[in-house]
Each structure stands twice: as C-alpha cells, then as structure tokens.
N, C-alpha and C. Protein backbone atom coordinates (compact mmCIF):
# COMPACT_ATOMS: atom_id res chain seq x y z
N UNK A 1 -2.73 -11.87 2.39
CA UNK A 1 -2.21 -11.95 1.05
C UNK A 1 -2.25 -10.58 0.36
N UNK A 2 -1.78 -9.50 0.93
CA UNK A 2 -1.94 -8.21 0.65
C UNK A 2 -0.84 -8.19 -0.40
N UNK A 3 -0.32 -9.17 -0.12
CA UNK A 3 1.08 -8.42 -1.40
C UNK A 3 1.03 -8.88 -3.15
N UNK A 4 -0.16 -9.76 -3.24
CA UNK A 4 -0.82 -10.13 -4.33
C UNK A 4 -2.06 -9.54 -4.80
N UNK A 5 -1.97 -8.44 -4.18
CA UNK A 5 -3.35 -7.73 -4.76
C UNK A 5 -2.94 -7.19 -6.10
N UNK A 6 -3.99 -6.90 -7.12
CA UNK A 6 -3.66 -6.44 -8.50
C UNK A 6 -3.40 -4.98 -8.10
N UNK A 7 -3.11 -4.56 -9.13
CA UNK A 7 -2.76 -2.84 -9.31
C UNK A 7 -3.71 -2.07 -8.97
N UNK A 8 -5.16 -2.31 -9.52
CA UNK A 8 -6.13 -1.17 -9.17
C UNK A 8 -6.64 -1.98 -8.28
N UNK A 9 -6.39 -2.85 -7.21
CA UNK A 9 -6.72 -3.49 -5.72
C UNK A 9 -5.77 -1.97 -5.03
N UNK A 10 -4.85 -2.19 -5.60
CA UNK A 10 -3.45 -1.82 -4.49
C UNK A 10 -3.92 -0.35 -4.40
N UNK A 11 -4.69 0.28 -6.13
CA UNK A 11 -4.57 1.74 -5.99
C UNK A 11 -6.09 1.75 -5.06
N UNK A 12 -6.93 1.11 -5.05
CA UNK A 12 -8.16 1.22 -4.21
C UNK A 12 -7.65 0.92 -2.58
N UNK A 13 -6.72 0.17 -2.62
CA UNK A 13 -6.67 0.04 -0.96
C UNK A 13 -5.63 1.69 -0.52
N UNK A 14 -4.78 2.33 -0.87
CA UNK A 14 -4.05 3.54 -0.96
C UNK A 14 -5.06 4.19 -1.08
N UNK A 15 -6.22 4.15 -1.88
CA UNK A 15 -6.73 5.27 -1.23
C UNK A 15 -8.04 5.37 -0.07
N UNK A 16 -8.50 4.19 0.41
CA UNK A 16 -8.76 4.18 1.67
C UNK A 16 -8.03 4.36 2.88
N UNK A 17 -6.72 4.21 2.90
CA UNK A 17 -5.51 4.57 3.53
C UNK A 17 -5.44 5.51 3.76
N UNK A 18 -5.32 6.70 2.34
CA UNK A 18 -4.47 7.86 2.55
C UNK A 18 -5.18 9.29 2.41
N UNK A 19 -6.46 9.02 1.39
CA UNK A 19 -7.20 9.84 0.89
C UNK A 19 -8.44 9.86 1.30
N UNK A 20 -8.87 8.36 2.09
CA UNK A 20 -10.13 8.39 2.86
C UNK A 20 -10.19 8.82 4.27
N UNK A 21 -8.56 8.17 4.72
CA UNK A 21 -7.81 7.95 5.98
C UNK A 21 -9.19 7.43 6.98
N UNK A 22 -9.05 6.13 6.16
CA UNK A 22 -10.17 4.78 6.94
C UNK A 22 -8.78 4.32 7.98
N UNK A 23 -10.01 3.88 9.08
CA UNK A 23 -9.24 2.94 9.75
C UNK A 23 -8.44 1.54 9.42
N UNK A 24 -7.95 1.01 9.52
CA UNK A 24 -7.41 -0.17 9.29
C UNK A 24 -8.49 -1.36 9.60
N UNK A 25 -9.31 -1.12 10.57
CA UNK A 25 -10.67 -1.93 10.73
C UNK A 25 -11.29 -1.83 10.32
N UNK A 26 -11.82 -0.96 9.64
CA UNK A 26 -13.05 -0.64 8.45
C UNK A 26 -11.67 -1.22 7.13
N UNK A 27 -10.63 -0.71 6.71
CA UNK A 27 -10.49 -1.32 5.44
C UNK A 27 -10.07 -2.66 5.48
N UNK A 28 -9.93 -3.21 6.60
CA UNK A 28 -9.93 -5.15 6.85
C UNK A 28 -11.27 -5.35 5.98
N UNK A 29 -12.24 -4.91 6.79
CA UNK A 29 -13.17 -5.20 6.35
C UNK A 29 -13.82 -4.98 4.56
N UNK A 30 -13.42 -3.62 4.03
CA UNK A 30 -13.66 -3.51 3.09
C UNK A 30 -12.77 -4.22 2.29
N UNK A 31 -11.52 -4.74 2.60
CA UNK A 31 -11.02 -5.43 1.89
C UNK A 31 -11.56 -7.07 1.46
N UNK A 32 -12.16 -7.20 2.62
CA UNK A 32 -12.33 -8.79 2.39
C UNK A 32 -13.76 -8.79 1.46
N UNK A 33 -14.49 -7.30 1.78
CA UNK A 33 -15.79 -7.14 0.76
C UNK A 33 -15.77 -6.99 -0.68
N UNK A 34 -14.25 -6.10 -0.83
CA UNK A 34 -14.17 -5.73 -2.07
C UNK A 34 -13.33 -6.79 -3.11
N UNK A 35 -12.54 -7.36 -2.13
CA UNK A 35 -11.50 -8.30 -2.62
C UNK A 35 -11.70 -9.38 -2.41
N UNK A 36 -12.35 -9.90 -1.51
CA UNK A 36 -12.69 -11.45 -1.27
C UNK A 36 -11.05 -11.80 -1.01
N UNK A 37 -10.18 -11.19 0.04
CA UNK A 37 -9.22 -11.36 0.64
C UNK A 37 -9.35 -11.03 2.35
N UNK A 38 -9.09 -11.84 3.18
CA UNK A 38 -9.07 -12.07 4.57
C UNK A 38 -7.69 -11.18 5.12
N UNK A 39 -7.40 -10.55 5.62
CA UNK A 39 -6.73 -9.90 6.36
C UNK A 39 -6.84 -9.43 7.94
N UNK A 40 -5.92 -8.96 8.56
CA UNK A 40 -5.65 -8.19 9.78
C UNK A 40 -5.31 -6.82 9.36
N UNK A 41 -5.51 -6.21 10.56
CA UNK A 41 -5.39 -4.37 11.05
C UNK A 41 -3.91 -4.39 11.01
N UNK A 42 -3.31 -5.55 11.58
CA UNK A 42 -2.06 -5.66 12.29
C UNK A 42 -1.21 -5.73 10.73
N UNK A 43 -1.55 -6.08 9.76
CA UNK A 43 -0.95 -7.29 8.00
C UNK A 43 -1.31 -5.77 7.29
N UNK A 44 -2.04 -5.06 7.57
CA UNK A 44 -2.17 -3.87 6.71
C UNK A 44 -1.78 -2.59 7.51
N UNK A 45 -1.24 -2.14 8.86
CA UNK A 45 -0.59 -1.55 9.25
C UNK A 45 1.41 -1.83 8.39
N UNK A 46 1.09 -3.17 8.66
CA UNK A 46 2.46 -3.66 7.79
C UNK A 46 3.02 -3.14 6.79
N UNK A 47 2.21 -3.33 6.01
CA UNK A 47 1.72 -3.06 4.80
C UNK A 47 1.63 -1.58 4.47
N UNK A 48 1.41 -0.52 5.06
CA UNK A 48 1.27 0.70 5.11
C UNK A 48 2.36 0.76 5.25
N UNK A 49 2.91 0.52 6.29
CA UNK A 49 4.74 0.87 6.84
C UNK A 49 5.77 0.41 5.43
N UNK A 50 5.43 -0.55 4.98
CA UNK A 50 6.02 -1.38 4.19
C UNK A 50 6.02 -0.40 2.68
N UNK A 51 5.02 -0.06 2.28
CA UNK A 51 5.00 0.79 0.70
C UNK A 51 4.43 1.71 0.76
N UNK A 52 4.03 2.66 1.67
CA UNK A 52 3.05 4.04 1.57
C UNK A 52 3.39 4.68 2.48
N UNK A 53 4.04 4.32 3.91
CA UNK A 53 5.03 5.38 4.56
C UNK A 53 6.25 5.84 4.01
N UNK A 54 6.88 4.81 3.13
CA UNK A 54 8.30 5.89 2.42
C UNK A 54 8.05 6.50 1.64
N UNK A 55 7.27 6.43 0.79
CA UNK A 55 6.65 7.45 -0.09
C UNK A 55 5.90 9.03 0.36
N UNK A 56 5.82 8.59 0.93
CA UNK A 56 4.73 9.89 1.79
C UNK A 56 5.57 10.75 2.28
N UNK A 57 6.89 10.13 2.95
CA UNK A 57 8.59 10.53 3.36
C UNK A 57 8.85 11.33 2.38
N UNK A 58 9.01 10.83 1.15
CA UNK A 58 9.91 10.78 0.56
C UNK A 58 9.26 12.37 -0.16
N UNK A 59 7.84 12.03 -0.29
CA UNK A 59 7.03 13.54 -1.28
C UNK A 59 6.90 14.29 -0.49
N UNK A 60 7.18 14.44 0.83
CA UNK A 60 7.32 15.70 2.15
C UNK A 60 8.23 15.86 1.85
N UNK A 61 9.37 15.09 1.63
CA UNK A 61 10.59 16.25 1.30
C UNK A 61 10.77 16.43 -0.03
N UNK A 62 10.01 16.66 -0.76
CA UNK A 62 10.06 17.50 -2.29
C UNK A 62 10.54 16.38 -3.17
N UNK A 63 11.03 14.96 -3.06
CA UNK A 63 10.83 13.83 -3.97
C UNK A 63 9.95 12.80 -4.47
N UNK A 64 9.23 13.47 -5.27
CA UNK A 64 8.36 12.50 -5.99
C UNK A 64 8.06 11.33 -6.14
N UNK A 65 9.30 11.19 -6.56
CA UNK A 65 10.07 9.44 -6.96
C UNK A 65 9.71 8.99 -8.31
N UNK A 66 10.32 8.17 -8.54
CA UNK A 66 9.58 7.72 -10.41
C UNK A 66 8.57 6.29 -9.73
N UNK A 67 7.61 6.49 -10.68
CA UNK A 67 6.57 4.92 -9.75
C UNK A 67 7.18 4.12 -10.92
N UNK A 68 8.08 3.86 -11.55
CA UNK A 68 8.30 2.45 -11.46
C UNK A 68 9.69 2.18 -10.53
N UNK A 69 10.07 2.77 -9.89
CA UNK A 69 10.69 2.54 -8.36
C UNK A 69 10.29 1.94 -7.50
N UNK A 70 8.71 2.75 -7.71
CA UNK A 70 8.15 2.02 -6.17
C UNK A 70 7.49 0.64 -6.60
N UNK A 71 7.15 0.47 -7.88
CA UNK A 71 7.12 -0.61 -8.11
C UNK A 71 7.69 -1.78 -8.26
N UNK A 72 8.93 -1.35 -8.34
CA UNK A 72 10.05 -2.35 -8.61
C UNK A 72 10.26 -2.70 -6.81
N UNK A 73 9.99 -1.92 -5.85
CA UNK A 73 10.19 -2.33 -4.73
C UNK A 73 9.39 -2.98 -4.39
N UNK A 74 7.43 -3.24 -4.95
CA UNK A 74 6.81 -3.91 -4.52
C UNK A 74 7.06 -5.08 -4.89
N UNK A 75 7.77 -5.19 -6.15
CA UNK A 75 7.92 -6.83 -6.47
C UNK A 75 9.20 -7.54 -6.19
N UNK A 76 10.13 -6.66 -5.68
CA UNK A 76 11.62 -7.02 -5.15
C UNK A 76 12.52 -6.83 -6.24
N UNK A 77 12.13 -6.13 -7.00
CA UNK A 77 12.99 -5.67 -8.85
C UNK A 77 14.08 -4.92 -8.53
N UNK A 78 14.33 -4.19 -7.68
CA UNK A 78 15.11 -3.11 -7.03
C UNK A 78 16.90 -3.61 -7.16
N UNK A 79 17.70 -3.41 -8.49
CA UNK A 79 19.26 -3.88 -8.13
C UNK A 79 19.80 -2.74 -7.13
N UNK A 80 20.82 -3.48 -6.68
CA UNK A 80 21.82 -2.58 -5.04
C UNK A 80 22.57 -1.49 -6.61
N UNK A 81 22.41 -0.17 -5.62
CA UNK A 81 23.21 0.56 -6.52
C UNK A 81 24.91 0.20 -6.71
C-alpha cells in the first residue's frame, strides 16, 4: 500500500532511497517499523521506478520540474497535453 502513504511518509521513504541509498530490504523493513505498512523489495523497487527514477532523469538533465507535477502524477491529476 505504498501509494497511500502520507506526504512526510513519502518524503521519509525518498529519503532512505535516495539520500541514505538503503537497500530496499532494510527500507521494507523500516517501512513496516515506521509506518506500520507491510511491503516487498520487489512493490518498492516499483515504486522507485514508478516516481523517483523520472525525476532523478529528469534533474540530470537540468529540469527541475515544478512538484506539483510530480504530484499530480502521484495521484493521477496529470490532463493529456
């Protein structure tokens, strides 16, 4: 249920991800400690691919992005241009 985590869940799990660069087995685990949410390595690799690899894309090549973009993509807000 990674995609219902609150905001400062989401900003605490990003930065075990990106800034701790924890394993996905240690943050299963810290997730289910910190969050009292059950997960897989496999559901948060997903999950990485899913909202924190295009971004990471996107600020290697010199675009920032506006975060309510990326937010609008976490909740499916996003209209087709």
């Amino acid at each position: 249920m990674l995609d219902g985590l609150k905001p400062e869940q989401e900003t605490q799990l990003e930065g075990w991800l990106l800034e701790e660069n924890r394993s996905y087995d240690e943050v299963r685990d810290l997730v289910a400690k910190e969050f009292g949410v059950t997960t897989s390595a496999a559901a948060l690799c997903r999950y990485y691919q899913r909202w924190f690899a295009p971004r990471l894309v996107a600020e290697a090549a010199g675009e920032t992005g506006d975060p309510e973009v990326w937010e609008g993509l976490k909740t499916g807000c996003i209209e087709e241009a």
